[in-house]
Protein backbone atom coordinates (compact mmCIF):
# COMPACT_ATOMS: atom_id res chain seq x y z
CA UNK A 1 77.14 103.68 133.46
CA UNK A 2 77.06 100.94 130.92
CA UNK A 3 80.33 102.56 129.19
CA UNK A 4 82.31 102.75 132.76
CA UNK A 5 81.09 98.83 133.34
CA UNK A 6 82.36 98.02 130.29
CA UNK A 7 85.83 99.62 130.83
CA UNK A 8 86.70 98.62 134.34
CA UNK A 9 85.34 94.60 132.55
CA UNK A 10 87.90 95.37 130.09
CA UNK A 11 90.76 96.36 132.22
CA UNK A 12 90.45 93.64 134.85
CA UNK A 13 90.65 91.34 131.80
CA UNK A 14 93.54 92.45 130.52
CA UNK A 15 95.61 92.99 134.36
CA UNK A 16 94.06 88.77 135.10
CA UNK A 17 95.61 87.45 131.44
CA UNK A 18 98.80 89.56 131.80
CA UNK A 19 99.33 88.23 135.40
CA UNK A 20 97.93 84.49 134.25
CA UNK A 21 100.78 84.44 131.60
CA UNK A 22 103.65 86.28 134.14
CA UNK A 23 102.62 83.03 136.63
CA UNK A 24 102.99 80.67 133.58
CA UNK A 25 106.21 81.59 132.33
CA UNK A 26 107.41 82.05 135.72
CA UNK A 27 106.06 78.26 136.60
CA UNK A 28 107.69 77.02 133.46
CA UNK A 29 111.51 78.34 134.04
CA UNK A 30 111.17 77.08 137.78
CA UNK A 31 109.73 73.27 136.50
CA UNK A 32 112.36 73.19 134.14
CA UNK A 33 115.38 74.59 135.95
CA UNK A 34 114.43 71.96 139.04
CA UNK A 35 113.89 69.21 136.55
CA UNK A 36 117.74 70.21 135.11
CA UNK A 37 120.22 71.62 137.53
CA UNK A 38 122.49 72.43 134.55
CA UNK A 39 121.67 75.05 131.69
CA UNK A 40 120.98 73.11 129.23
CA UNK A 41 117.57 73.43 130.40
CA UNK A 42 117.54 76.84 130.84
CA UNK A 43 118.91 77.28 127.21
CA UNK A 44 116.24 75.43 125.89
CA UNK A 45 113.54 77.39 126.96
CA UNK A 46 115.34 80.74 126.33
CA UNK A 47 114.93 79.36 122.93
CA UNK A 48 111.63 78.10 123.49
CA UNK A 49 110.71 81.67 124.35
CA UNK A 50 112.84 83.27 121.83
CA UNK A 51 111.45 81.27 119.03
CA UNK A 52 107.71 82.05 119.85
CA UNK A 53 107.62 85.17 119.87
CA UNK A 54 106.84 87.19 116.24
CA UNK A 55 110.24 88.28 114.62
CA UNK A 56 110.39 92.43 113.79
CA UNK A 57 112.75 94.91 112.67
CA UNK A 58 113.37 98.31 111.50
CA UNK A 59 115.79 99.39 108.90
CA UNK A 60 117.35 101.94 106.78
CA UNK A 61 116.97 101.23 103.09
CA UNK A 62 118.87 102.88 100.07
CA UNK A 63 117.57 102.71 96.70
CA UNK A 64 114.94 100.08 96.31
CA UNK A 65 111.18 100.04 97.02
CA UNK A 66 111.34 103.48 98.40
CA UNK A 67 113.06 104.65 95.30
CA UNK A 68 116.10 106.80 97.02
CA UNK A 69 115.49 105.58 100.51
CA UNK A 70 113.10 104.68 103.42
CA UNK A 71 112.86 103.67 106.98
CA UNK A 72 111.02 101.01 107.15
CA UNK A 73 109.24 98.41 109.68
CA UNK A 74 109.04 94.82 108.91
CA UNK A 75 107.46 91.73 110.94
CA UNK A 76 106.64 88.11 109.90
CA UNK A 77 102.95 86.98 110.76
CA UNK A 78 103.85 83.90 112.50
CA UNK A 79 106.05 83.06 115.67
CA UNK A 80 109.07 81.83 113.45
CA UNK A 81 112.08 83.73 112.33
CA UNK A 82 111.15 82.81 108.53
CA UNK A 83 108.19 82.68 106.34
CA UNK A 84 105.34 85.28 105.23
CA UNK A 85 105.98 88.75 106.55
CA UNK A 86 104.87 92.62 105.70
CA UNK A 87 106.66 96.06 105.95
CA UNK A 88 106.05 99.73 105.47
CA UNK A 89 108.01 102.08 105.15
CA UNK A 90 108.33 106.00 104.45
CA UNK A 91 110.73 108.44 103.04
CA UNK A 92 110.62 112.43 102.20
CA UNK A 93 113.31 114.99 100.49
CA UNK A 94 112.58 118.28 99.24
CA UNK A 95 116.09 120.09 97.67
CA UNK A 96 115.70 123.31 95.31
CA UNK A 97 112.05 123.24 95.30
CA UNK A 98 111.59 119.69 93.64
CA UNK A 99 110.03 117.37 96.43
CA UNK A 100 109.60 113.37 96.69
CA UNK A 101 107.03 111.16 99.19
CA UNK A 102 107.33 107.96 98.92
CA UNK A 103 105.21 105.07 100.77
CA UNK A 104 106.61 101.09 100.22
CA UNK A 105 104.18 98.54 101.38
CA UNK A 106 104.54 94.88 100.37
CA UNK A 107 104.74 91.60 101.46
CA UNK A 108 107.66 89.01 101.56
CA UNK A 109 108.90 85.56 102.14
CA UNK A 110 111.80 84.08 103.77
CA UNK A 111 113.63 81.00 102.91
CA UNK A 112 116.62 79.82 105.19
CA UNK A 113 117.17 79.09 108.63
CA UNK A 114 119.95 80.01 111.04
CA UNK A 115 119.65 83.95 110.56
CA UNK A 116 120.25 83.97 106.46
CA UNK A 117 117.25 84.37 104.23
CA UNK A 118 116.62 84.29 100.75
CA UNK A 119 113.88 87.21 100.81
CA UNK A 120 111.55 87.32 97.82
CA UNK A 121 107.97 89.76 97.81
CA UNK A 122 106.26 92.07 96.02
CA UNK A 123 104.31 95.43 96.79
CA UNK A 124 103.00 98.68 95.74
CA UNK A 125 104.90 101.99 96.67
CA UNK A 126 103.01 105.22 96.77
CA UNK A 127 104.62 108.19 95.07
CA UNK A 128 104.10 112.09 95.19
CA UNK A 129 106.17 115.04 94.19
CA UNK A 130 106.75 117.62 92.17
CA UNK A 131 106.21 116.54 88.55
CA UNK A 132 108.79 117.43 85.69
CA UNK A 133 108.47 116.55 82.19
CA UNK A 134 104.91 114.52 83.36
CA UNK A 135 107.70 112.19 85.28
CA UNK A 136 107.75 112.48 89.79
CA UNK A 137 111.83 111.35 89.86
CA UNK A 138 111.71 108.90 86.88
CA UNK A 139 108.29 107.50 87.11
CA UNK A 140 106.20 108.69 83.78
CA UNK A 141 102.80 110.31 85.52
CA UNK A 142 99.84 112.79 84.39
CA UNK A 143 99.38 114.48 88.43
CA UNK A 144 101.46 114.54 90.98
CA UNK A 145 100.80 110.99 92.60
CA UNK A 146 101.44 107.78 91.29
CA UNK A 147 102.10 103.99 92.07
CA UNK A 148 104.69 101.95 91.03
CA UNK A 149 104.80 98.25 91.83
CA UNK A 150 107.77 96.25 92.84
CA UNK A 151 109.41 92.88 93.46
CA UNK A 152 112.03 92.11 95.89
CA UNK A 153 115.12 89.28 95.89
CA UNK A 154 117.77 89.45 98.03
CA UNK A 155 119.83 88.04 101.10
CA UNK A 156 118.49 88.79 104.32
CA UNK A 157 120.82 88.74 107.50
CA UNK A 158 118.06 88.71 109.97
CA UNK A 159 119.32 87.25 113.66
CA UNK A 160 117.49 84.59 115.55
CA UNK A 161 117.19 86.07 118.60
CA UNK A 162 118.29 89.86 117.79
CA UNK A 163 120.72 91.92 116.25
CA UNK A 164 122.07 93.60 113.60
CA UNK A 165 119.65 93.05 110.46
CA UNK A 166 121.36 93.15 106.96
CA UNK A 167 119.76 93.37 103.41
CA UNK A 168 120.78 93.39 99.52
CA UNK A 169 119.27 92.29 96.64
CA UNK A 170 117.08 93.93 93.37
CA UNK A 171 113.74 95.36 94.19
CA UNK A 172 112.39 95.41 90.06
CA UNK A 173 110.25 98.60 89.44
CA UNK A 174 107.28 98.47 87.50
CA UNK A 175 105.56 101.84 86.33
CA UNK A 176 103.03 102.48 83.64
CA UNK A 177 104.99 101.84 80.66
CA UNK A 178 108.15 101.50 82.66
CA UNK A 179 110.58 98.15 83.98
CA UNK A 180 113.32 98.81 85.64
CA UNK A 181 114.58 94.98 86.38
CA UNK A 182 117.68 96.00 88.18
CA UNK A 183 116.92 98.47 90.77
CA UNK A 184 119.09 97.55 93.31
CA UNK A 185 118.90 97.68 96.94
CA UNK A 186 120.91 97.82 100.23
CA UNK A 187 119.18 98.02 104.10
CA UNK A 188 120.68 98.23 107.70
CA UNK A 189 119.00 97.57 110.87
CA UNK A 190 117.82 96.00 113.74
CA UNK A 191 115.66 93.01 114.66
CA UNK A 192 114.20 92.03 117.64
């Protein structure tokens, strides 16, 4: 009984906030499009709205932190196109027997304004496959798992409302025993 309570609490919650905000937004675009008959007020608080709301994407990455490529999902922790972000991505190939995992979590920072980014971070990538020579791909390892760290600079192309997302830059390996300073790196996506 206590469980059900709890639930039907929870959802009535939820249904009241969701509706409280609908009302408020709703409110908002109706005070400001009476207070300004023209759009400039209307454009100001699409961008109002735009601009608080947390900036994601997803994109296709060759080379780089997933080592021959990932999809990948990225988001920035505050509700601004730029500064401290996270992604995670994944990527799988098996040909002729010989197979590669690969897992790319990090985080990053943006610089820039107006869409373009300088994009600098740093992560871990998770690694398993079918070991050769004690080396998964190129990475020197005993088993077959491993992690590599990594850096990332580059250009970002990243949107301000949404839109095509564009990366390049070097995403610097480092394995036990290993640099690789130039890795380089190329992603397409979206952000929204």
């Amino acid at each position: 009984m206590k469980k059900n309570l709890l639930a039907i609490l929870t959802a009535a919650l939820c249904v009241s906030s969701l509706s409280a905000q609908s009302t408020l937004t709703y409110n908002s675009a109706q005070n400001m499009s009476s207070n300004n008959n023209d759009k400039s007020g209307y454009l100001a608080f699409r961008q109002d709205q735009t601009e608080s709301k947390r900036k994601q994407g997803v994109f296709f990455e060759i080379l780089g932190t997933g080592l021959t490529y990932s999809f990948n999902y990225d988001t920035r922790f505050q509700n601004r196109p730029d500064g401290l972000g996270a992604r995670i991505g994944v990527s799988y190939y098996a040909i002729d027997g010989e197979k590669l995992f690969t897992l790319p979590v990090g985080l990053n920072y943006l610089l820039g304004k107006n869409g373009h980014y300088f994009e600098m971070g740093a992560g871990a990538t998770f690694i398993s496959g079918t070991e050769e020579d004690g080396e998964i791909f190129f990475v020197d390892s005993d088993s077959n798992t491993t992690i590599t760290g990594n850096l990332v600079f580059g250009y970002r192309k990243q949107p301000v409302d949404s839109g095509f997302l564009f990366r390049a830059g070097f995403a610097p390996l480092i394995t036990s025993g290993n640099f690789i300073p130039y890795w380089p790196y190329v992603s397409f996506g979206y952000s929204f």
